[in-house]
N, C-alpha and C. Protein backbone atom coordinates (compact mmCIF):
# COMPACT_ATOMS: atom_id res chain seq x y z
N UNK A 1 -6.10 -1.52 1.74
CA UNK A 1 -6.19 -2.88 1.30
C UNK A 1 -6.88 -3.67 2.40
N UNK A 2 -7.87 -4.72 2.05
CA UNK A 2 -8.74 -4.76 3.35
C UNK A 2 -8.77 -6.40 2.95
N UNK A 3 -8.31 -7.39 3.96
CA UNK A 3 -8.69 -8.50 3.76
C UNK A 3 -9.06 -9.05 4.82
N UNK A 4 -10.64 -9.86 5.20
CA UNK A 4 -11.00 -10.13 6.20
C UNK A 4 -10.37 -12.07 6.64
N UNK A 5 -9.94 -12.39 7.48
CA UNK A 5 -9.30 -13.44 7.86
C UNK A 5 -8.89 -14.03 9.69
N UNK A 6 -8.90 -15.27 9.77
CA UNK A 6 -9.12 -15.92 10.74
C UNK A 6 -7.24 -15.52 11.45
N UNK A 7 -6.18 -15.22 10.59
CA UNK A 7 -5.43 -15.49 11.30
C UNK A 7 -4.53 -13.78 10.41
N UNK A 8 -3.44 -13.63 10.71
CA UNK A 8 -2.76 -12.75 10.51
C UNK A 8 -1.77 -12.68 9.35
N UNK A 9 -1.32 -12.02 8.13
CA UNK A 9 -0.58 -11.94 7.33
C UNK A 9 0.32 -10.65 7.21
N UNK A 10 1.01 -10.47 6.66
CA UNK A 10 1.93 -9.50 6.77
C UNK A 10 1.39 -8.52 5.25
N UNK A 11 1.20 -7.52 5.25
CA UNK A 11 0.96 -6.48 4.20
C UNK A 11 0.65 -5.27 4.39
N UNK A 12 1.08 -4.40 3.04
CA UNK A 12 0.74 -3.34 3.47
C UNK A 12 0.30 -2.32 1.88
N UNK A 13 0.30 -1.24 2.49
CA UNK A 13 0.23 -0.42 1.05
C UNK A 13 0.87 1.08 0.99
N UNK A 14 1.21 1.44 0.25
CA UNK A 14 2.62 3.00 0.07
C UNK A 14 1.95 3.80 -0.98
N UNK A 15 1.53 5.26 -0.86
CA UNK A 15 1.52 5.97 -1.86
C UNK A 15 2.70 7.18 -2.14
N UNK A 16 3.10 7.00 -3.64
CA UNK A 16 4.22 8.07 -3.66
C UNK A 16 3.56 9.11 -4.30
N UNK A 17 3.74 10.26 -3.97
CA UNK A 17 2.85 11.69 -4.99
C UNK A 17 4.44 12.23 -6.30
N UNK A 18 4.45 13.11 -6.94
CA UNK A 18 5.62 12.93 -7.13
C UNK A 18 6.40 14.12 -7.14
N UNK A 19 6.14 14.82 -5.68
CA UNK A 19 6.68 15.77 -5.14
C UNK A 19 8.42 15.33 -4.44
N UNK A 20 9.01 15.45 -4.52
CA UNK A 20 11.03 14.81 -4.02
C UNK A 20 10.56 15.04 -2.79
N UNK A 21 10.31 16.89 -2.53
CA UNK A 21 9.88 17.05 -1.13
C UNK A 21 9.26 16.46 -0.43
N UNK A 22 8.32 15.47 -0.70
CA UNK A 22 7.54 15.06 0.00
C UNK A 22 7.77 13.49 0.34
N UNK A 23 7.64 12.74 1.73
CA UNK A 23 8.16 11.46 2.11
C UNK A 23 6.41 10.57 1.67
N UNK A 24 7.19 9.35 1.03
CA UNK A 24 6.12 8.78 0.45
C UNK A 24 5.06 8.22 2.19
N UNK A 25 3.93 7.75 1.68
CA UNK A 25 2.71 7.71 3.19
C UNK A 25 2.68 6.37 2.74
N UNK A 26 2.96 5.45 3.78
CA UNK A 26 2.95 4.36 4.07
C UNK A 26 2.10 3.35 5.46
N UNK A 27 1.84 1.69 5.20
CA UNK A 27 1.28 1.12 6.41
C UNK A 27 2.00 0.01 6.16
N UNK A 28 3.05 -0.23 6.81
CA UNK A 28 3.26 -2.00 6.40
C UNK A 28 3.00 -2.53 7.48
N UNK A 29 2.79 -4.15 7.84
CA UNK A 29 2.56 -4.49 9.28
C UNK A 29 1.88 -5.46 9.20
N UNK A 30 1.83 -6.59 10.13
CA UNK A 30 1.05 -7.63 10.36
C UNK A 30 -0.65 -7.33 10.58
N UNK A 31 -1.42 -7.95 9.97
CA UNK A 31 -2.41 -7.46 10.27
C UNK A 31 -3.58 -8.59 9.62
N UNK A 32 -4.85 -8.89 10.51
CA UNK A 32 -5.98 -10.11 10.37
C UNK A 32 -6.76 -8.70 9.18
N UNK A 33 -7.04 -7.80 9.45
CA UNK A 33 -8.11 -7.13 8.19
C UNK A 33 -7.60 -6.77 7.32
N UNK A 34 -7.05 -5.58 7.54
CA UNK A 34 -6.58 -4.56 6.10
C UNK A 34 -5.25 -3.79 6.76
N UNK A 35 -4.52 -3.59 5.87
CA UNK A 35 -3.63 -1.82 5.76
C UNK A 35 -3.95 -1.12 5.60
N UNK A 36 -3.91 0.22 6.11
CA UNK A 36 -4.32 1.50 6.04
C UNK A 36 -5.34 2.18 6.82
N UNK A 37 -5.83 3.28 6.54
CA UNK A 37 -5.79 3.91 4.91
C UNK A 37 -4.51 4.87 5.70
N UNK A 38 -4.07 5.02 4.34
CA UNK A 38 -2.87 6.47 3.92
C UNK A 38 -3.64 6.79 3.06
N UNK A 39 -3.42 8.54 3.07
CA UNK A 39 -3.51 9.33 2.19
C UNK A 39 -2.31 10.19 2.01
N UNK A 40 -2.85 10.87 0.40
CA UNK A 40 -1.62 11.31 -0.33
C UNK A 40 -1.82 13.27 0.27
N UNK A 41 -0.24 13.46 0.43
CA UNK A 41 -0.15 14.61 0.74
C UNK A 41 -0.57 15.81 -0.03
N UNK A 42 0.00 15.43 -1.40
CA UNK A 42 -0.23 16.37 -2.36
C UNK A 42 -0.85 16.24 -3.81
N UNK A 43 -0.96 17.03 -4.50
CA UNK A 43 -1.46 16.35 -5.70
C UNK A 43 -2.29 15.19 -5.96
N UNK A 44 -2.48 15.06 -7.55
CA UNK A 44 -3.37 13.54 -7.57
C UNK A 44 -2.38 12.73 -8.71
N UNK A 45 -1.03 13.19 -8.89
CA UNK A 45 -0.95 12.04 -9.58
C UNK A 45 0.56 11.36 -8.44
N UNK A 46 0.92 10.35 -9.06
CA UNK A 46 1.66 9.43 -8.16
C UNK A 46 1.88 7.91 -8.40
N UNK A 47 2.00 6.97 -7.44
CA UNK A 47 2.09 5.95 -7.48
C UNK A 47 1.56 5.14 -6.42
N UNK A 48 0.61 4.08 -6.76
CA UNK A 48 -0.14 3.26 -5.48
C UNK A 48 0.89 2.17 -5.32
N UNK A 49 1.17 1.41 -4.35
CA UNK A 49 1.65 -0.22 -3.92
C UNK A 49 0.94 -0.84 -2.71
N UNK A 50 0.55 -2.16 -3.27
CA UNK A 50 -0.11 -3.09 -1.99
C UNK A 50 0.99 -4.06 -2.45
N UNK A 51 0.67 -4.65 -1.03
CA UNK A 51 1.31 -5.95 -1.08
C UNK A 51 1.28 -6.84 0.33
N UNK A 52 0.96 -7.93 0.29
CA UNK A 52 0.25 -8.84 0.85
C UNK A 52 1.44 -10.50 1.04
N UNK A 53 1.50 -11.09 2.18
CA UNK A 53 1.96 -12.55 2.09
C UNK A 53 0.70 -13.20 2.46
N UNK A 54 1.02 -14.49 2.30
CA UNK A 54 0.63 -15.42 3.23
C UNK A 54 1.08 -15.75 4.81
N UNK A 55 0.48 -16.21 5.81
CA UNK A 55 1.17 -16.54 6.86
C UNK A 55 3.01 -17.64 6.41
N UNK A 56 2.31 -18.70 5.37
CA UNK A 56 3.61 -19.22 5.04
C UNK A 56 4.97 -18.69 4.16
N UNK A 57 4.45 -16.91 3.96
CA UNK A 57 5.43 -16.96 2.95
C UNK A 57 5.29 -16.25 1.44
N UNK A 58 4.70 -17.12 1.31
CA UNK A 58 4.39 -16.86 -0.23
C UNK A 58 3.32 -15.57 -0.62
N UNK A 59 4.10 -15.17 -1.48
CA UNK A 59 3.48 -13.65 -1.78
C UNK A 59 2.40 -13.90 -2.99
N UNK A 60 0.85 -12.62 -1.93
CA UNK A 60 -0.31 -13.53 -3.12
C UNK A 60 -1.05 -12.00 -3.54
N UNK A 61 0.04 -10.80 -3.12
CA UNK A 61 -0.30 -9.77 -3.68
C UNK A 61 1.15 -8.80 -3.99
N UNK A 62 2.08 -8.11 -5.22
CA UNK A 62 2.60 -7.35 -5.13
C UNK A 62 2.66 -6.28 -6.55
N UNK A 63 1.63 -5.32 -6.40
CA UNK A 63 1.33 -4.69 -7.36
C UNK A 63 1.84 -3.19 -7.08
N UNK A 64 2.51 -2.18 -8.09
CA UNK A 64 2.42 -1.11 -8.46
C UNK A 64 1.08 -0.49 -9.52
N UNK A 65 0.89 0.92 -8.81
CA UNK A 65 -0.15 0.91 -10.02
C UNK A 65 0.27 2.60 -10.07
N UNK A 66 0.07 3.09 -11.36
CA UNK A 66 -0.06 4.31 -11.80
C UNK A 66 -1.61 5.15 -11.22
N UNK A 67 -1.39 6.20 -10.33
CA UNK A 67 -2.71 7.28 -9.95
C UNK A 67 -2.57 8.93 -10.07
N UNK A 68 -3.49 8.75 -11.29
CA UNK A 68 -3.86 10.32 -11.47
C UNK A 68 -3.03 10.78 -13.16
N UNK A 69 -2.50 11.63 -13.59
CA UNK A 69 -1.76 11.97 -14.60
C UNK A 69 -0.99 12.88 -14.46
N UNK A 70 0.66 12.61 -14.42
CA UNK A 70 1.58 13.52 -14.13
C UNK A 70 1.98 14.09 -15.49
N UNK A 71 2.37 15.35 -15.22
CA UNK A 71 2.74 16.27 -16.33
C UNK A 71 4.28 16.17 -16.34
């Protein structure tokens, strides 16, 4: 997740594969550009999450998204 900016916000992004065994790959953290990158350990299907504040607070990104096609 890449956002270019003068000052710092808190965000990050998580991919889950949908292996149990496997610990989901994550970046959360203060940061002026972007989170990441993570990549996924296994497989292609899974689950993406970003998510983004503002310096004040207010949340101006929190999305799940479906990746790939699990059987």
């Amino acid at each position: 997740m890449q956002y270019v900016s003068s000052y710092t916000r808190y965000m990050g992004v998580r991919l889950e594969d949908n292996y149990t065994a496997t610990a989901d790959t994550e970046d959360f953290g203060a940061y002026s550009q972007y989170a990441g990158p993570v990549y996924q350990n296994k497989g292609y299907c899974g689950r993406a999450y970003s998510y983004m504040e503002e310096p004040s607070g207010n949340v101006v990104v929190d999305n799940l998204l479906a990746v790939g096609t699990c059987d």
